[in-house]
C-alpha atoms as a PDB file:
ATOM      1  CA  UNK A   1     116.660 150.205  91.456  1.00  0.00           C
ATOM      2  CA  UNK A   2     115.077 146.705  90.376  1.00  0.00           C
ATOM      3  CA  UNK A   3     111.371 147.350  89.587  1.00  0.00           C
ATOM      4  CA  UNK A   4     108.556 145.051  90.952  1.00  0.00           C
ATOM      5  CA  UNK A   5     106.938 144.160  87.227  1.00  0.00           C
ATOM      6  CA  UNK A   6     110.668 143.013  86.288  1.00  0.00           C
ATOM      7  CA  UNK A   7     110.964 140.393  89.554  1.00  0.00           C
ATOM      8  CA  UNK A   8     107.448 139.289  88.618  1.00  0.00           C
ATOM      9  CA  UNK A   9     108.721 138.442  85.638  1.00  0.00           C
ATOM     10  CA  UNK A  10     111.801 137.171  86.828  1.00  0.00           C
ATOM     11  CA  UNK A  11     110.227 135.253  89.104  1.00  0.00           C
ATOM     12  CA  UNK A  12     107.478 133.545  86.678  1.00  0.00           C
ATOM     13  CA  UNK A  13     110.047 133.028  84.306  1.00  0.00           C
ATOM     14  CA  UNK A  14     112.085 130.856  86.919  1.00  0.00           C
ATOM     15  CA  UNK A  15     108.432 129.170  87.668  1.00  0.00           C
ATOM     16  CA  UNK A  16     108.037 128.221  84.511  1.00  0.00           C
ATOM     17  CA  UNK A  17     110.292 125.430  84.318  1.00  0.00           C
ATOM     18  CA  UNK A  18     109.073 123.538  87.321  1.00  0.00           C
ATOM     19  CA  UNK A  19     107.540 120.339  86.704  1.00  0.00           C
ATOM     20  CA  UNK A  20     105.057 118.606  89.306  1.00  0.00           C
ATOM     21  CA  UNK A  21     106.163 115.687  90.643  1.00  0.00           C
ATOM     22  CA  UNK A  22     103.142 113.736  89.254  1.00  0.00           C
ATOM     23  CA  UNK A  23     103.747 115.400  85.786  1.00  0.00           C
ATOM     24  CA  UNK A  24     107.530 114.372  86.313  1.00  0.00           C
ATOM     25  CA  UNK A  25     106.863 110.454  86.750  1.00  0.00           C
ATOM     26  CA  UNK A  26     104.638 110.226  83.710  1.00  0.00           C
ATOM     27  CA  UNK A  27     107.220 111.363  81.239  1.00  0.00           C
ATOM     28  CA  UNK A  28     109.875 109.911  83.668  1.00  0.00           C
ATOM     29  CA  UNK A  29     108.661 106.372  84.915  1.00  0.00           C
ATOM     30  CA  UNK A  30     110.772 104.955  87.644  1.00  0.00           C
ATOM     31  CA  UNK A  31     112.075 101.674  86.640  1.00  0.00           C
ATOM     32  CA  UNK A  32     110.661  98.824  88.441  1.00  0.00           C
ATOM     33  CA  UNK A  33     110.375  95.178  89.010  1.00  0.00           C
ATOM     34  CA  UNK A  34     107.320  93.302  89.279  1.00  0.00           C
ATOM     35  CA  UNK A  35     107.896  89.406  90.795  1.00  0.00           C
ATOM     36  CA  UNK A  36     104.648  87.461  92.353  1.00  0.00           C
ATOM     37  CA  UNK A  37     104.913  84.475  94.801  1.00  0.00           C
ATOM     38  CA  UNK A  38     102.292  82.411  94.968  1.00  0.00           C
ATOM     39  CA  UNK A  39     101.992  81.297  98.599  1.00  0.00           C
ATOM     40  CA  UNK A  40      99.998  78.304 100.261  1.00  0.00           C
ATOM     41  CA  UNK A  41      99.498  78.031 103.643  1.00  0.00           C
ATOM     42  CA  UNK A  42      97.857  74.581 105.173  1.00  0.00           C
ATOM     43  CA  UNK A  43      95.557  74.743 107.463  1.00  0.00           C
ATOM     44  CA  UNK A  44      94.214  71.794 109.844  1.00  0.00           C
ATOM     45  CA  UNK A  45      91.474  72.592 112.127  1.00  0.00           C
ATOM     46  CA  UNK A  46      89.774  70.013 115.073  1.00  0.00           C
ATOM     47  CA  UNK A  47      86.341  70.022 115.197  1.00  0.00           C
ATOM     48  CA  UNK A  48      84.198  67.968 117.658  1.00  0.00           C
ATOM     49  CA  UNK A  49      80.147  67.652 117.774  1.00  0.00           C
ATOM     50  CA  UNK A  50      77.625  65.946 119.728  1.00  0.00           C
ATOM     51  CA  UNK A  51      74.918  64.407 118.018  1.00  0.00           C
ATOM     52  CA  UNK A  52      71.781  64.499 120.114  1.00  0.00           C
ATOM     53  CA  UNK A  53      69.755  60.807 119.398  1.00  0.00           C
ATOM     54  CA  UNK A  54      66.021  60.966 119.828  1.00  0.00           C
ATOM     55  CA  UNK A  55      64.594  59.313 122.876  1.00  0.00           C
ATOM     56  CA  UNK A  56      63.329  55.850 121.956  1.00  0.00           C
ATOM     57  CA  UNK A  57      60.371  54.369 123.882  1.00  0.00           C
ATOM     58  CA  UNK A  58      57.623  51.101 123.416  1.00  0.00           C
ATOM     59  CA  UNK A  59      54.510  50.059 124.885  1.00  0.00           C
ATOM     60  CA  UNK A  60      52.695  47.303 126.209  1.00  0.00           C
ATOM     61  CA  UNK A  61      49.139  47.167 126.007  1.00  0.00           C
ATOM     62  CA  UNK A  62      47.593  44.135 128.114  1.00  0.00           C
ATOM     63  CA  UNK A  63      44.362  43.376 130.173  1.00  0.00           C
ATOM     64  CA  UNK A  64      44.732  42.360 133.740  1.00  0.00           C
ATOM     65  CA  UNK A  65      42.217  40.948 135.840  1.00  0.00           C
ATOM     66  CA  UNK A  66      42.236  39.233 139.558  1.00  0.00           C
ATOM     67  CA  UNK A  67      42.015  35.704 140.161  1.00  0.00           C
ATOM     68  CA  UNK A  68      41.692  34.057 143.976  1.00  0.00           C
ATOM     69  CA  UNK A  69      43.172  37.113 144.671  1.00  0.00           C
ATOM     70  CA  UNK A  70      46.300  37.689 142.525  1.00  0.00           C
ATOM     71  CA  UNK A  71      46.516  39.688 140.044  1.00  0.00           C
ATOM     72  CA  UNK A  72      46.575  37.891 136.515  1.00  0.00           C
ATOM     73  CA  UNK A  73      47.531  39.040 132.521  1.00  0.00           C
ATOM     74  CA  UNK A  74      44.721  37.769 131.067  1.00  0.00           C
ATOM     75  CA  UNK A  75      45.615  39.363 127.401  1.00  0.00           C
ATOM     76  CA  UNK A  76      48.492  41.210 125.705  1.00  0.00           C
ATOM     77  CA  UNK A  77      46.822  43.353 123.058  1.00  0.00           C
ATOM     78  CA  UNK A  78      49.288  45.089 122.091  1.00  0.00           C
ATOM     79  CA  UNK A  79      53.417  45.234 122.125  1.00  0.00           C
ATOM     80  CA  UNK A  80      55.068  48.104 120.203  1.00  0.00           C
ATOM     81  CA  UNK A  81      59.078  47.992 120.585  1.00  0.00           C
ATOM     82  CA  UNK A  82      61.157  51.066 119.913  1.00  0.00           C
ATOM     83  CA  UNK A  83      64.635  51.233 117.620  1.00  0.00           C
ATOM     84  CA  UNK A  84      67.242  50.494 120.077  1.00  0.00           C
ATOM     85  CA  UNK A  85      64.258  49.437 123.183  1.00  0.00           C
ATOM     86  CA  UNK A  86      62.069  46.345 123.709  1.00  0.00           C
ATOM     87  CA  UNK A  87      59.418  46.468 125.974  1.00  0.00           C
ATOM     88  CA  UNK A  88      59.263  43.660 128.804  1.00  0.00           C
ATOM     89  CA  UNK A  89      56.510  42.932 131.343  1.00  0.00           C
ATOM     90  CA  UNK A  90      56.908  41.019 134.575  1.00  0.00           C
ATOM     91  CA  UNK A  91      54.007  40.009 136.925  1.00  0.00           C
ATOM     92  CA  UNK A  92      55.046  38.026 140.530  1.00  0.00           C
ATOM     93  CA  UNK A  93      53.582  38.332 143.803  1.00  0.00           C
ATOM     94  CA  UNK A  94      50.876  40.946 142.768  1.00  0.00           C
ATOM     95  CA  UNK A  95      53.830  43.284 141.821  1.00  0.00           C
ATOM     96  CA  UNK A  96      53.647  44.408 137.829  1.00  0.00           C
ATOM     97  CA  UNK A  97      57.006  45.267 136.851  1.00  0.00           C
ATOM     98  CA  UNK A  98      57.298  46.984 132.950  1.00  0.00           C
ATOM     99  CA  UNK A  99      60.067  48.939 131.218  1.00  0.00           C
ATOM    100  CA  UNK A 100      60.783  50.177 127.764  1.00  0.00           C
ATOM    101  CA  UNK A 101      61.205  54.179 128.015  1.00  0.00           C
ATOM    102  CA  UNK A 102      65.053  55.250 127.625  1.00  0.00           C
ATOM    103  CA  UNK A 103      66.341  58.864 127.233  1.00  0.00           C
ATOM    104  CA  UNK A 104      68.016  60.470 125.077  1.00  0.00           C
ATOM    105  CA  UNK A 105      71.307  59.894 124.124  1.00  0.00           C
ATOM    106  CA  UNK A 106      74.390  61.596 122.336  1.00  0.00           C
ATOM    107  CA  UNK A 107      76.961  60.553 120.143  1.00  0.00           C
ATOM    108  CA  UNK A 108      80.276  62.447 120.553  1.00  0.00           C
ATOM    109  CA  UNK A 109      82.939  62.595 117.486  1.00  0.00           C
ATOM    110  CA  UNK A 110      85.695  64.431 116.412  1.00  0.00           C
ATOM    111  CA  UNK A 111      86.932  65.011 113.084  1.00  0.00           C
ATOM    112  CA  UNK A 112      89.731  67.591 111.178  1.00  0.00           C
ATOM    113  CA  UNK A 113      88.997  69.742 108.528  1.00  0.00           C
ATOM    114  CA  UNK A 114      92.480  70.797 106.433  1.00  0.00           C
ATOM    115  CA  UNK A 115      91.921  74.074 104.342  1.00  0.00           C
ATOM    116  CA  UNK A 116      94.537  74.951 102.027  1.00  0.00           C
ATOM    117  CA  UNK A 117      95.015  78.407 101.052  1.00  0.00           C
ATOM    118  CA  UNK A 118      96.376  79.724  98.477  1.00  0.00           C
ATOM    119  CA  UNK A 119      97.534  83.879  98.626  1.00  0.00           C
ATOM    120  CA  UNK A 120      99.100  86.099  95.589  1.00  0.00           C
ATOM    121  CA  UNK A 121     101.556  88.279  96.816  1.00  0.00           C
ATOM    122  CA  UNK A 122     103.077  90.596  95.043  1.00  0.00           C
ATOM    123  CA  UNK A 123     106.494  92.301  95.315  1.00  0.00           C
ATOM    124  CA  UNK A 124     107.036  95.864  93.257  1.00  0.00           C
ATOM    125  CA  UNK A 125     111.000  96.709  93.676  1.00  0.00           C
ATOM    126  CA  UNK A 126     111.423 100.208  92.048  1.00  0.00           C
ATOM    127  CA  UNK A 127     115.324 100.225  91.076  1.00  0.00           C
ATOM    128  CA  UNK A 128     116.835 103.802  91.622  1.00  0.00           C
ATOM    129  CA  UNK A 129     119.497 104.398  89.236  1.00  0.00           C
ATOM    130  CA  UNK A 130     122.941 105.200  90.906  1.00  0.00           C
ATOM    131  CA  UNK A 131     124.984 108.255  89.484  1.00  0.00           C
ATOM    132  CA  UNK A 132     128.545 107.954  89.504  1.00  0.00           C
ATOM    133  CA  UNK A 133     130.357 111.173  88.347  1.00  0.00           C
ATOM    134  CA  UNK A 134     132.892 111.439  85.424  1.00  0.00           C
ATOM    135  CA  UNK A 135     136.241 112.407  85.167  1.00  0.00           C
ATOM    136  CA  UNK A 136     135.515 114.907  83.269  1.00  0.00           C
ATOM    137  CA  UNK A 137     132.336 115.844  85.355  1.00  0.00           C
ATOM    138  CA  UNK A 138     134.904 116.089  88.225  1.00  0.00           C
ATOM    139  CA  UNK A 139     137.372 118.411  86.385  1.00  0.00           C
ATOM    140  CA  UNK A 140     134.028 120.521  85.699  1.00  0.00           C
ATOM    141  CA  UNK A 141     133.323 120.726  89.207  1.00  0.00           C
ATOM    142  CA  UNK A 142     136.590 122.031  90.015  1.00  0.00           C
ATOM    143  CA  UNK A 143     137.245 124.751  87.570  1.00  0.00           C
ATOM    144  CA  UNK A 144     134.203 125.776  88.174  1.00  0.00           C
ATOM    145  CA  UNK A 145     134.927 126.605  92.083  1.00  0.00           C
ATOM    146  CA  UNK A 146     138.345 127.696  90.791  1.00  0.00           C
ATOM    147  CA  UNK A 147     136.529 130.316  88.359  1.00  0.00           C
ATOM    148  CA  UNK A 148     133.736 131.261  91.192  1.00  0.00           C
ATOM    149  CA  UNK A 149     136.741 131.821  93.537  1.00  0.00           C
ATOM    150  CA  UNK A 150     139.044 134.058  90.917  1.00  0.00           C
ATOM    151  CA  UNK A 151     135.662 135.976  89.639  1.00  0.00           C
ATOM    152  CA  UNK A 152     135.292 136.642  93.323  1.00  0.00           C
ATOM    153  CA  UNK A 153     138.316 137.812  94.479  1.00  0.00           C
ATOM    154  CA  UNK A 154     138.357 140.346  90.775  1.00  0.00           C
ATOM    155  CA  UNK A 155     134.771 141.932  92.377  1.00  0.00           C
ATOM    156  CA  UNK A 156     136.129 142.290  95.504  1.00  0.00           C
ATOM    157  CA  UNK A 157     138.939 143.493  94.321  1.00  0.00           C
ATOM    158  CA  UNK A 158     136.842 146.101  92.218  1.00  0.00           C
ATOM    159  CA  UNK A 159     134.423 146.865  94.709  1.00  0.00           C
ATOM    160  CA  UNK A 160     137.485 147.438  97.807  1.00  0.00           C
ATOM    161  CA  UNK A 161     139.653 150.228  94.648  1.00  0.00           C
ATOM    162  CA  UNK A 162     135.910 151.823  94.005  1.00  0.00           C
ATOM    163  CA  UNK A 163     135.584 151.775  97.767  1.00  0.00           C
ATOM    164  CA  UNK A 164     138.701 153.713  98.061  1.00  0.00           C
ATOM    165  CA  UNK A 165     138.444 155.807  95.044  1.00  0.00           C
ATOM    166  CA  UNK A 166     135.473 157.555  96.829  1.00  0.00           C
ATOM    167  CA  UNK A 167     136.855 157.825 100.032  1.00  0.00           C
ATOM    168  CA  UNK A 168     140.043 159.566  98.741  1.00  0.00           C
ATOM    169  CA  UNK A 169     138.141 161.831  96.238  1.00  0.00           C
ATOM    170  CA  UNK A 170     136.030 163.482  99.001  1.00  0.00           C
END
């Protein structure tokens, strides 16, 4: 019947003009549409902080000394007051009384930070042409199932009187 060599070749032959589908889009590019939207999107963030404040002191240097009794400054030698502090002294009744020494403190603000960003984007539309058929591509359609039908129906018909011819000759 068919040899194999001639359906290798048949079917290499019917290889042959297959076309990758990468090969296929570099000689046919798809048509597309390129559009870019530049975007900005604001952006407003609170933001609070406390700001730690050094402690703040002073000092009082002074000499004391005792008198029928009571308890007497006789010199201040030295008074050092701080930034936001000034030392005092008090002496009544034999009771010394000094302050100057604070802690530390902190300042609490709040503030807003606005960012504005600003974002490419773009949009690829690939356009797929739409194929309408013809007229005449329609009347080609339907002779051509006409013709398949009639071609059929002549090799049955051939293949049915062969059929017979055989049966009847034996």
């Amino acid at each position: 019947m068919i040899k194999p060599g001639f359906l290798i070749l048949l079917l290499v032959v019917s290889l042959t003009g297959c076309i990758s589908e990468q090969r296929c889009l570099k000689r046919y590019p798809l048509a597309e549409r390129t559009e870019t939207f530049v975007q900005h999107d604001t952006v407003t963030t609170v933001k609070d902080s406390l700001i730690p404040l050094p402690a703040d002191s002073g000092l009082i240097r002074a000499l004391l000394e005792c008198r029928e009794g009571k308890v007497v400054v006789r010199q201040i030698e030295e008074i050092k007051p701080g930034k936001r502090v000034v030392p005092f002294i008090d002496l009544k009744n034999n009771v010394l009384t000094t302050g100057a020494k604070i802690d530390s403190t902190s300042v609490y603000f709040a503030w807003k930070e606005t960012h504005i960003r600003e974002s490419k984007v773009q949009v690829k539309t690939i356009e797929k042409p739409v194929y309408k058929v013809t007229g005449f591509q329609t009347f080609l359609i339907w002779s051509g199932g006409i013709a398949w039908v009639v071609l059929l129906i002549l090799v049955g018909s051939f293949l049915i009187r062969a059929y017979i011819k055989r049966k009847l000759s034996l």
